[in-house]
PDB file of N, CA and C in Angstrom:
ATOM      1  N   UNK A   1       0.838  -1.180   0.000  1.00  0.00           N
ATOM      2  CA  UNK A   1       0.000   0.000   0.000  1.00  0.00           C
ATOM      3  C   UNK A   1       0.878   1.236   0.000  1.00  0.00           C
ATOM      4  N   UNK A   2       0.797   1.987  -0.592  1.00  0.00           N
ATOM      5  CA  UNK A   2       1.042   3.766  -0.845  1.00  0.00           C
ATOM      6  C   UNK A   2       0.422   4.356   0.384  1.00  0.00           C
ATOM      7  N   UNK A   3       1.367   4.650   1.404  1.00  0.00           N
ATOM      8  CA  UNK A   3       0.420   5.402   2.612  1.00  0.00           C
ATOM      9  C   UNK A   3       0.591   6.952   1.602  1.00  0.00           C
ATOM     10  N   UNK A   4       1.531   7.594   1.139  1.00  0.00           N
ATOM     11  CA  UNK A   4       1.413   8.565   0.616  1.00  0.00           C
ATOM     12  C   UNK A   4      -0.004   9.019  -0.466  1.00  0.00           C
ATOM     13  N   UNK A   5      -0.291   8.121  -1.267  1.00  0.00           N
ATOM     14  CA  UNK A   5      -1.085   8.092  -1.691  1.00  0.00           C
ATOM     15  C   UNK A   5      -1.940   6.638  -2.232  1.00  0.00           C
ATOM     16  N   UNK A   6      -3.269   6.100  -1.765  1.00  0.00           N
ATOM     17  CA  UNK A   6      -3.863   5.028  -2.040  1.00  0.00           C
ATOM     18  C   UNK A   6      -4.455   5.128  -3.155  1.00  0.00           C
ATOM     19  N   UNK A   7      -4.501   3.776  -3.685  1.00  0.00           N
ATOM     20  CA  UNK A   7      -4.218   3.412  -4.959  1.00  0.00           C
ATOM     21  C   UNK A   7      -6.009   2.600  -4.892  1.00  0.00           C
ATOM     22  N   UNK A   8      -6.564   2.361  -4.208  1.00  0.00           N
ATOM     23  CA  UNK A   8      -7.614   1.475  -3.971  1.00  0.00           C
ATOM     24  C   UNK A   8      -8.528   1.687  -3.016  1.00  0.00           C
ATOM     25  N   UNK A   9      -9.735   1.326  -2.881  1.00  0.00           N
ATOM     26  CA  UNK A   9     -10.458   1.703  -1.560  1.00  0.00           C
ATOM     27  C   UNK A   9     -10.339   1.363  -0.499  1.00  0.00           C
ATOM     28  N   UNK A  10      -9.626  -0.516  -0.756  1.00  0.00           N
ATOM     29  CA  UNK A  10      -8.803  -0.934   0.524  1.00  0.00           C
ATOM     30  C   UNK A  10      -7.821  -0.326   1.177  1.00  0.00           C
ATOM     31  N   UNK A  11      -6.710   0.280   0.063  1.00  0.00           N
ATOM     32  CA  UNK A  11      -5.990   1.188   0.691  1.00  0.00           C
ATOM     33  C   UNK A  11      -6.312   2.682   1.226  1.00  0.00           C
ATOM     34  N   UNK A  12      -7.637   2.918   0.531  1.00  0.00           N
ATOM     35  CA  UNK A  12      -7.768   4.490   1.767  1.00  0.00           C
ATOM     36  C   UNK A  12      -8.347   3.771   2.639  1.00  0.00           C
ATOM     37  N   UNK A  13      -8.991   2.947   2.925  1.00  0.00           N
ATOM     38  CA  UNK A  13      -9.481   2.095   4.616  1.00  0.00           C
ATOM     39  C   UNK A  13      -8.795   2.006   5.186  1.00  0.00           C
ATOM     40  N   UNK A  14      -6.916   1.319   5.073  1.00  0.00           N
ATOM     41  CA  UNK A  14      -6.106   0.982   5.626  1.00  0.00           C
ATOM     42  C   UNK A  14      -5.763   2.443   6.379  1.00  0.00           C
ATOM     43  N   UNK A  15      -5.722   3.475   5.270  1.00  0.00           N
ATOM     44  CA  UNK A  15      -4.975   5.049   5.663  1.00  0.00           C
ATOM     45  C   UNK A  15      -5.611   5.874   6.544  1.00  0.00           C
ATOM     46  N   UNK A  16      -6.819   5.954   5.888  1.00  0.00           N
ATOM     47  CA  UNK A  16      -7.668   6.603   7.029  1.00  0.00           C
ATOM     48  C   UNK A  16      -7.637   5.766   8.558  1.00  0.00           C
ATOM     49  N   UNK A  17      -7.825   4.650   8.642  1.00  0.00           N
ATOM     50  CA  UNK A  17      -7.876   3.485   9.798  1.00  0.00           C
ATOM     51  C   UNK A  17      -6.858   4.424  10.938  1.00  0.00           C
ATOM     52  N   UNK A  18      -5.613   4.527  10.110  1.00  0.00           N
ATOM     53  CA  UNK A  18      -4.496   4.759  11.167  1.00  0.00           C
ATOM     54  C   UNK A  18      -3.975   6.410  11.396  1.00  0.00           C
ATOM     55  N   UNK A  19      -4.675   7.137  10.332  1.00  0.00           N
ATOM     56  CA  UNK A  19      -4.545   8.510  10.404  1.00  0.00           C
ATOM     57  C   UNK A  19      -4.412   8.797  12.254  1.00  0.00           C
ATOM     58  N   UNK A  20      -3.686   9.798  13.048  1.00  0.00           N
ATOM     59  CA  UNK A  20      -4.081  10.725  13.783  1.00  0.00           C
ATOM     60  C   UNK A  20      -4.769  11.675  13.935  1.00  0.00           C
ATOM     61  N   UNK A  21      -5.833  12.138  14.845  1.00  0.00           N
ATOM     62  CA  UNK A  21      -6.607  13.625  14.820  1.00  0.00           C
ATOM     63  C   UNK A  21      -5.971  15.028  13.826  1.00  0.00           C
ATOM     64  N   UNK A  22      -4.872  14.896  14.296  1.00  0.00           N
ATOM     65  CA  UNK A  22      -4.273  16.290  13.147  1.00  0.00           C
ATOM     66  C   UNK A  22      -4.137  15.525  12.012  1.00  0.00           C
ATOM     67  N   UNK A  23      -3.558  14.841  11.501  1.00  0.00           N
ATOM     68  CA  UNK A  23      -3.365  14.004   9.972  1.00  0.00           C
ATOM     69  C   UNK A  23      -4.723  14.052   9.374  1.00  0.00           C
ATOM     70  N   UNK A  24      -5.789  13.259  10.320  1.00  0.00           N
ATOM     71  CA  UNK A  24      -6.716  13.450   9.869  1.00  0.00           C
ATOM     72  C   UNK A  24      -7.762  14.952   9.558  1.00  0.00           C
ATOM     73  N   UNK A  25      -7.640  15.429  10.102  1.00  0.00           N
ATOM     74  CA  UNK A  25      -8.029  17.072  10.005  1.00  0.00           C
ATOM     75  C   UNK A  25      -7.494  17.777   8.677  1.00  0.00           C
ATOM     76  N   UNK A  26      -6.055  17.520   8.511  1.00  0.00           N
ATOM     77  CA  UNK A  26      -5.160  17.896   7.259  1.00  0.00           C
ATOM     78  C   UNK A  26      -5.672  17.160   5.851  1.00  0.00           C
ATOM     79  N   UNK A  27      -5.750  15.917   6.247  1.00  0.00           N
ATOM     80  CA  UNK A  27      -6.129  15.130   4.947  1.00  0.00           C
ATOM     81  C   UNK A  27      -7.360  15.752   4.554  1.00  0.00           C
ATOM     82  N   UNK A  28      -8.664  15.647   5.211  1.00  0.00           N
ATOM     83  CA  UNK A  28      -9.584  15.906   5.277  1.00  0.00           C
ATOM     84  C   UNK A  28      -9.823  17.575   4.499  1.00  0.00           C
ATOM     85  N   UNK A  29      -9.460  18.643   5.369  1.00  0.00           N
ATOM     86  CA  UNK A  29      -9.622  19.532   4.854  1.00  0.00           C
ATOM     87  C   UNK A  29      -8.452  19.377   3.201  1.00  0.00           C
ATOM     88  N   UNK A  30      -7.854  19.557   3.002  1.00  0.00           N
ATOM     89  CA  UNK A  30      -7.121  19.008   1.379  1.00  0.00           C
ATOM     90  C   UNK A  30      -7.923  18.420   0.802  1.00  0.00           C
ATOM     91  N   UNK A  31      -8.736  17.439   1.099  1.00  0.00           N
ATOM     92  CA  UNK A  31      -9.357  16.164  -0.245  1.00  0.00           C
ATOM     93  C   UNK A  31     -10.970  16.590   0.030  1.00  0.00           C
ATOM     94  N   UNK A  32     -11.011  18.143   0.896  1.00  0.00           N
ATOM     95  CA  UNK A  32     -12.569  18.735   0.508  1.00  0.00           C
ATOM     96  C   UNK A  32     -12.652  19.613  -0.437  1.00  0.00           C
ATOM     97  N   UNK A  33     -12.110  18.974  -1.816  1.00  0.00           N
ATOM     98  CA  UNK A  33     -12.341  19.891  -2.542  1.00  0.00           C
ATOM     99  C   UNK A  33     -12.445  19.233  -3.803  1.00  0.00           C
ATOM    100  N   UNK A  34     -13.141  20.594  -5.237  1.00  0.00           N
ATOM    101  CA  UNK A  34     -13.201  19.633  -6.498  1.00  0.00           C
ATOM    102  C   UNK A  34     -12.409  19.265  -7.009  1.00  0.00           C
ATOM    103  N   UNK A  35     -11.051  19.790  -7.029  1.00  0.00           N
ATOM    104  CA  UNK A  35      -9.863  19.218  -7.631  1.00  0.00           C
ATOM    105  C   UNK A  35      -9.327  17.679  -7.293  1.00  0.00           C
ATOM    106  N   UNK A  36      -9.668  17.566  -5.533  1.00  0.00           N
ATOM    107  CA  UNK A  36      -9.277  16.049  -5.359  1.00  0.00           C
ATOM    108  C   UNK A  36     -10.469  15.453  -5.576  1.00  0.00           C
ATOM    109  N   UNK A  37     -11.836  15.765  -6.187  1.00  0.00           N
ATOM    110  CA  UNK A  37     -12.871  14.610  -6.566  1.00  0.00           C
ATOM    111  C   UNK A  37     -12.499  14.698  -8.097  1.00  0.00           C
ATOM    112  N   UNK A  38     -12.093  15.394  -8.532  1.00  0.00           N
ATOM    113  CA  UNK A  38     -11.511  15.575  -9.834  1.00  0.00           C
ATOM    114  C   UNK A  38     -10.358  14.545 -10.491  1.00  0.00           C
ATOM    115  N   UNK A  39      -9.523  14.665  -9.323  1.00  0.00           N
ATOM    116  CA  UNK A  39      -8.209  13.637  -9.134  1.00  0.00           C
ATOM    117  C   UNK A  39      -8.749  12.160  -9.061  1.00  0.00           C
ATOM    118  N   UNK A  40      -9.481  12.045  -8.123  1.00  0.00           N
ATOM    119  CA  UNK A  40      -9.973  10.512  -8.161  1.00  0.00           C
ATOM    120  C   UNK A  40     -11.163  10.007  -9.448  1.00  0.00           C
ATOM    121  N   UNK A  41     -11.374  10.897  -9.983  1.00  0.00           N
ATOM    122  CA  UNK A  41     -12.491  10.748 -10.979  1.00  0.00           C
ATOM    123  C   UNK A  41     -11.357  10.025 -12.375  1.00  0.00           C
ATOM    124  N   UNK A  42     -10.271  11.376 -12.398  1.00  0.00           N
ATOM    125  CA  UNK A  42      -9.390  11.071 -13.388  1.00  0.00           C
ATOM    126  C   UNK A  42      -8.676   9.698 -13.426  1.00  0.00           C
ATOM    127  N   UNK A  43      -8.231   9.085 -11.859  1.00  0.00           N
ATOM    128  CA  UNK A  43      -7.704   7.744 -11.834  1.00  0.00           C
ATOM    129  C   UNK A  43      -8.404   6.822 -11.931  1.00  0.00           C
ATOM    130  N   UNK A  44     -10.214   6.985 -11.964  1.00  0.00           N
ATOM    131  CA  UNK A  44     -10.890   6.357 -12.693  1.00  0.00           C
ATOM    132  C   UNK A  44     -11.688   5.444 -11.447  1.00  0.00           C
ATOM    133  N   UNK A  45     -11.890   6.126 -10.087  1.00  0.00           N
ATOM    134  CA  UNK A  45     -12.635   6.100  -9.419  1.00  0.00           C
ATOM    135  C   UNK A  45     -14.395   6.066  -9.452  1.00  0.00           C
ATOM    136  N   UNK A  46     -15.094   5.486  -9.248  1.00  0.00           N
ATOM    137  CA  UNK A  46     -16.297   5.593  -9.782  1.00  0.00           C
ATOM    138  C   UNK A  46     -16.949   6.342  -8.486  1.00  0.00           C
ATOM    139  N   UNK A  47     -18.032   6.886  -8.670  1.00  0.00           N
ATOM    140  CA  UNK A  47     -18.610   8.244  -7.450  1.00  0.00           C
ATOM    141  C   UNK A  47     -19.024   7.147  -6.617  1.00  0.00           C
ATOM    142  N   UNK A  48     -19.718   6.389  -6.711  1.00  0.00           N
ATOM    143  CA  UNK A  48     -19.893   5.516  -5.209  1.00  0.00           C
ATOM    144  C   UNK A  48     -18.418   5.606  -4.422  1.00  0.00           C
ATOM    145  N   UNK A  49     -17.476   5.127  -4.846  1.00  0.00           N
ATOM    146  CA  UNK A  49     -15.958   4.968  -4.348  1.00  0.00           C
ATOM    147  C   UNK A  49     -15.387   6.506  -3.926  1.00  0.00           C
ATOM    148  N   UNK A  50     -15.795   7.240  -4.629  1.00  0.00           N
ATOM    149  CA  UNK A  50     -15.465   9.048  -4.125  1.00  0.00           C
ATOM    150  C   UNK A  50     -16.178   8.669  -3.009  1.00  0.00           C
ATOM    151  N   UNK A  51     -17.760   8.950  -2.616  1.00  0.00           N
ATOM    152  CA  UNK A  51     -18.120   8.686  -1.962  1.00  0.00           C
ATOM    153  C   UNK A  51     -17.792   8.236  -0.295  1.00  0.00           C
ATOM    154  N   UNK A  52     -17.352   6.554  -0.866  1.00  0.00           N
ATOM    155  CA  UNK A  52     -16.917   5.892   0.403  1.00  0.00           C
ATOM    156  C   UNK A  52     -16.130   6.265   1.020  1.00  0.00           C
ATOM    157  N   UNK A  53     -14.616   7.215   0.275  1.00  0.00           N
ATOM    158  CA  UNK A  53     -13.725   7.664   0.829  1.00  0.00           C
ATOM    159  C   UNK A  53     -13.884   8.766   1.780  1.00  0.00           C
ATOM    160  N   UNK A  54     -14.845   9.822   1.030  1.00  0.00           N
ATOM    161  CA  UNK A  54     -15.649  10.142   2.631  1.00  0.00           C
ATOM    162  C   UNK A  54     -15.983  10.201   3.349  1.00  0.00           C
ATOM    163  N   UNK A  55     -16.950   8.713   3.152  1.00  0.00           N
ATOM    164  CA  UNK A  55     -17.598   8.420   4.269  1.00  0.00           C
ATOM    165  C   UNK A  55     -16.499   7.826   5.249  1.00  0.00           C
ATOM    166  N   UNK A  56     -15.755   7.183   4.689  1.00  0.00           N
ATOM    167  CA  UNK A  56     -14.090   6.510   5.565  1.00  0.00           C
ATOM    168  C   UNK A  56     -13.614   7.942   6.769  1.00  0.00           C
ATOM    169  N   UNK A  57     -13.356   8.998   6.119  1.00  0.00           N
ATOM    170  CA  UNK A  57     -13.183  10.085   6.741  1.00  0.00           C
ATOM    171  C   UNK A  57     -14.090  10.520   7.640  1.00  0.00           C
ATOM    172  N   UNK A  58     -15.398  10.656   7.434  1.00  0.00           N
ATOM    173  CA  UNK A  58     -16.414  11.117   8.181  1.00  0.00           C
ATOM    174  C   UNK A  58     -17.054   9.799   9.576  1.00  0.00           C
ATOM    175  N   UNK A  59     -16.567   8.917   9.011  1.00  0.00           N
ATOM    176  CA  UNK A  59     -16.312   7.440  10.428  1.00  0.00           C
ATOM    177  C   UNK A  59     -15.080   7.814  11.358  1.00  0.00           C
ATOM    178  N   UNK A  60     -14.314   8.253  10.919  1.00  0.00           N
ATOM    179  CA  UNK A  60     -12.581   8.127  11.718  1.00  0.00           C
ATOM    180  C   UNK A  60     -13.141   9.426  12.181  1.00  0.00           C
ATOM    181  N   UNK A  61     -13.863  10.652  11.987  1.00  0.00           N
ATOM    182  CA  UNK A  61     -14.028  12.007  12.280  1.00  0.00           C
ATOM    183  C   UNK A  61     -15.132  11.630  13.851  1.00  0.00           C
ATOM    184  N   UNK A  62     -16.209  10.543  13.753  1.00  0.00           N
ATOM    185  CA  UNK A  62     -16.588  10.373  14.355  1.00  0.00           C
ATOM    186  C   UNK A  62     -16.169   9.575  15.930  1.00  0.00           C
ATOM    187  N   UNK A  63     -15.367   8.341  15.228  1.00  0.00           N
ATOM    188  CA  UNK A  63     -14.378   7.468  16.017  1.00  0.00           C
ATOM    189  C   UNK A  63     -13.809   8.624  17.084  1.00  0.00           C
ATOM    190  N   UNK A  64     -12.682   8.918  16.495  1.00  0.00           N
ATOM    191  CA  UNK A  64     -11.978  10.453  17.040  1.00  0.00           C
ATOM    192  C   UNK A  64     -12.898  11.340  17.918  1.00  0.00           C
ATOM    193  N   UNK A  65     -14.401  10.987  17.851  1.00  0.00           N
ATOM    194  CA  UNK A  65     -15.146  12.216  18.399  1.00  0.00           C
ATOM    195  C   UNK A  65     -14.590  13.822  18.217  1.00  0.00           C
ATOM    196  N   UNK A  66     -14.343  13.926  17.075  1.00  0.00           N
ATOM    197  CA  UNK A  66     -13.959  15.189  16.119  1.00  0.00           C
ATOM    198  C   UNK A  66     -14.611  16.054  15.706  1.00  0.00           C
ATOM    199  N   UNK A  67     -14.923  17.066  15.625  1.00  0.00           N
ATOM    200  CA  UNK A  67     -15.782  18.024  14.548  1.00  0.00           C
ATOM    201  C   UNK A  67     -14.362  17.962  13.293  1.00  0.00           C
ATOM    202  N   UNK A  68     -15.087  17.671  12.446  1.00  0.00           N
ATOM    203  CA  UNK A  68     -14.686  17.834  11.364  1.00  0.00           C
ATOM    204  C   UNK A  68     -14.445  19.031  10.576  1.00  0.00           C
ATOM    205  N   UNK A  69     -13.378  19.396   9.412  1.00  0.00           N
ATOM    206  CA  UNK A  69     -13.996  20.837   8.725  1.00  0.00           C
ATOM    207  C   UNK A  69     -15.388  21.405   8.291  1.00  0.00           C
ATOM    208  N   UNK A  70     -15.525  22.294   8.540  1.00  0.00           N
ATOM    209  CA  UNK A  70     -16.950  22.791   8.025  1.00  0.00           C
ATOM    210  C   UNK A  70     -16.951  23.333   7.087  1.00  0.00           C
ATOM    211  N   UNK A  71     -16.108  23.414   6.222  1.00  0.00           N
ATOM    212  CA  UNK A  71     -15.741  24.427   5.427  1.00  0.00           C
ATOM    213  C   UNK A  71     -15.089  23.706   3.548  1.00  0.00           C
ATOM    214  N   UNK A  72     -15.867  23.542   2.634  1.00  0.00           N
ATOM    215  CA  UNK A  72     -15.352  23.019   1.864  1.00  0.00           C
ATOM    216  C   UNK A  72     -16.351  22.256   0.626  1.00  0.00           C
ATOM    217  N   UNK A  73     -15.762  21.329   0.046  1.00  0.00           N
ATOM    218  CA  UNK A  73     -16.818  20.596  -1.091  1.00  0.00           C
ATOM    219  C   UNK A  73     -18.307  20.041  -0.761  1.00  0.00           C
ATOM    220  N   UNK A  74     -17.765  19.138   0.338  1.00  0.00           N
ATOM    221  CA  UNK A  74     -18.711  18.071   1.197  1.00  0.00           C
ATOM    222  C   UNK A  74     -19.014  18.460   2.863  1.00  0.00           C
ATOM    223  N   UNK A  75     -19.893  18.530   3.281  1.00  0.00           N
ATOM    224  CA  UNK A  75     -20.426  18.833   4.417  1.00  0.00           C
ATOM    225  C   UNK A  75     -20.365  17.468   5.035  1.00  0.00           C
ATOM    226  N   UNK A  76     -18.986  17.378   6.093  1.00  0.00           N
ATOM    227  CA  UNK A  76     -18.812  16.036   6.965  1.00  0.00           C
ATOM    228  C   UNK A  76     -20.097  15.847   7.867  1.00  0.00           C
ATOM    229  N   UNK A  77     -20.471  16.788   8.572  1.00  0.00           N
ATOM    230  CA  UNK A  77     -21.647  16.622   9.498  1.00  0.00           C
ATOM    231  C   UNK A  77     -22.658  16.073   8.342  1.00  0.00           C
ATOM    232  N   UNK A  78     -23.555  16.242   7.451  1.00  0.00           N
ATOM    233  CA  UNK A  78     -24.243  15.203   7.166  1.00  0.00           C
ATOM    234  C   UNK A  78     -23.880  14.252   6.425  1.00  0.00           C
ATOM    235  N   UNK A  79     -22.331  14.063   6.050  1.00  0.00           N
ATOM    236  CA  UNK A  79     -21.987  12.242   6.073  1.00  0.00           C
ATOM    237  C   UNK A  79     -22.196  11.752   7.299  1.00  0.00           C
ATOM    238  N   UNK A  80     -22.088  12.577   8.491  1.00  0.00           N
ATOM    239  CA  UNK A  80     -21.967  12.227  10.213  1.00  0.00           C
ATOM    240  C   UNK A  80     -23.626  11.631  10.322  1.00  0.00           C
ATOM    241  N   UNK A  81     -24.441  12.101   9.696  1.00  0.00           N
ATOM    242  CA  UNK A  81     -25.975  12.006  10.217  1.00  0.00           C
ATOM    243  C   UNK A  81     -25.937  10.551   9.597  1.00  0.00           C
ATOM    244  N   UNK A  82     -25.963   9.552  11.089  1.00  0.00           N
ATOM    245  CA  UNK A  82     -26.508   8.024  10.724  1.00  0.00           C
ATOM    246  C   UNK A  82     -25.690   7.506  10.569  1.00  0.00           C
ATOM    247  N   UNK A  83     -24.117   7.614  10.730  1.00  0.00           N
ATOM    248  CA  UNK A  83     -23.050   6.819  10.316  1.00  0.00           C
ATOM    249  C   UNK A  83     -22.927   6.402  11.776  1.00  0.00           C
ATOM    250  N   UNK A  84     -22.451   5.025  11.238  1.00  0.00           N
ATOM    251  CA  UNK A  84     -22.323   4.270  12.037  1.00  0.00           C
ATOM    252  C   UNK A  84     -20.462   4.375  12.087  1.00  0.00           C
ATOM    253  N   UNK A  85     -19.467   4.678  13.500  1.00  0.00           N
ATOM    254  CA  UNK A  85     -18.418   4.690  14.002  1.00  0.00           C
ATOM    255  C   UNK A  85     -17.758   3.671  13.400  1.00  0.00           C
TER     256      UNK A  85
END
């Protein structure tokens, strides 16, 4: 696996999994935006899989008991509404 960058959805599970509160905060705010749904679109990601990688983020945001960024592409608080930790 590419911790620098994942190559697969298994591998952002693995990344996000082990992120820290600040790592995760950093990643997070960076990949809220259209350029990185842009990026994963281009490597040929399908939007369910954009998607999940969010939702991966918005689980570890919860795990963490985090507020997440508020500020950006995707609104983490309602990936937060109903996710299960």
């Amino acid at each position: 696996m590419s911790v620098a960058h994942p190559r697969s959805l298994e591998e952002w599970q693995a990344h996000v999994a082990q992120l820290s509160s600040e790592e995760l905060w950093d990643k997070a705010a960076a990949a809220n935006t259209v350029k990185f749904v842009e990026s994963l679109q281009t490597e040929g990601y399908p939007a369910e899989d954009i998607e999940e990688i969010f939702l991966l983020m918005a689980r570890r945001f919860k795990e963490l008991e985090m507020v997440p960024p508020l500020e950006g592409y995707i609104d983490f608080r309602d990936l937060l509404d109903g996710v299960e930790a």
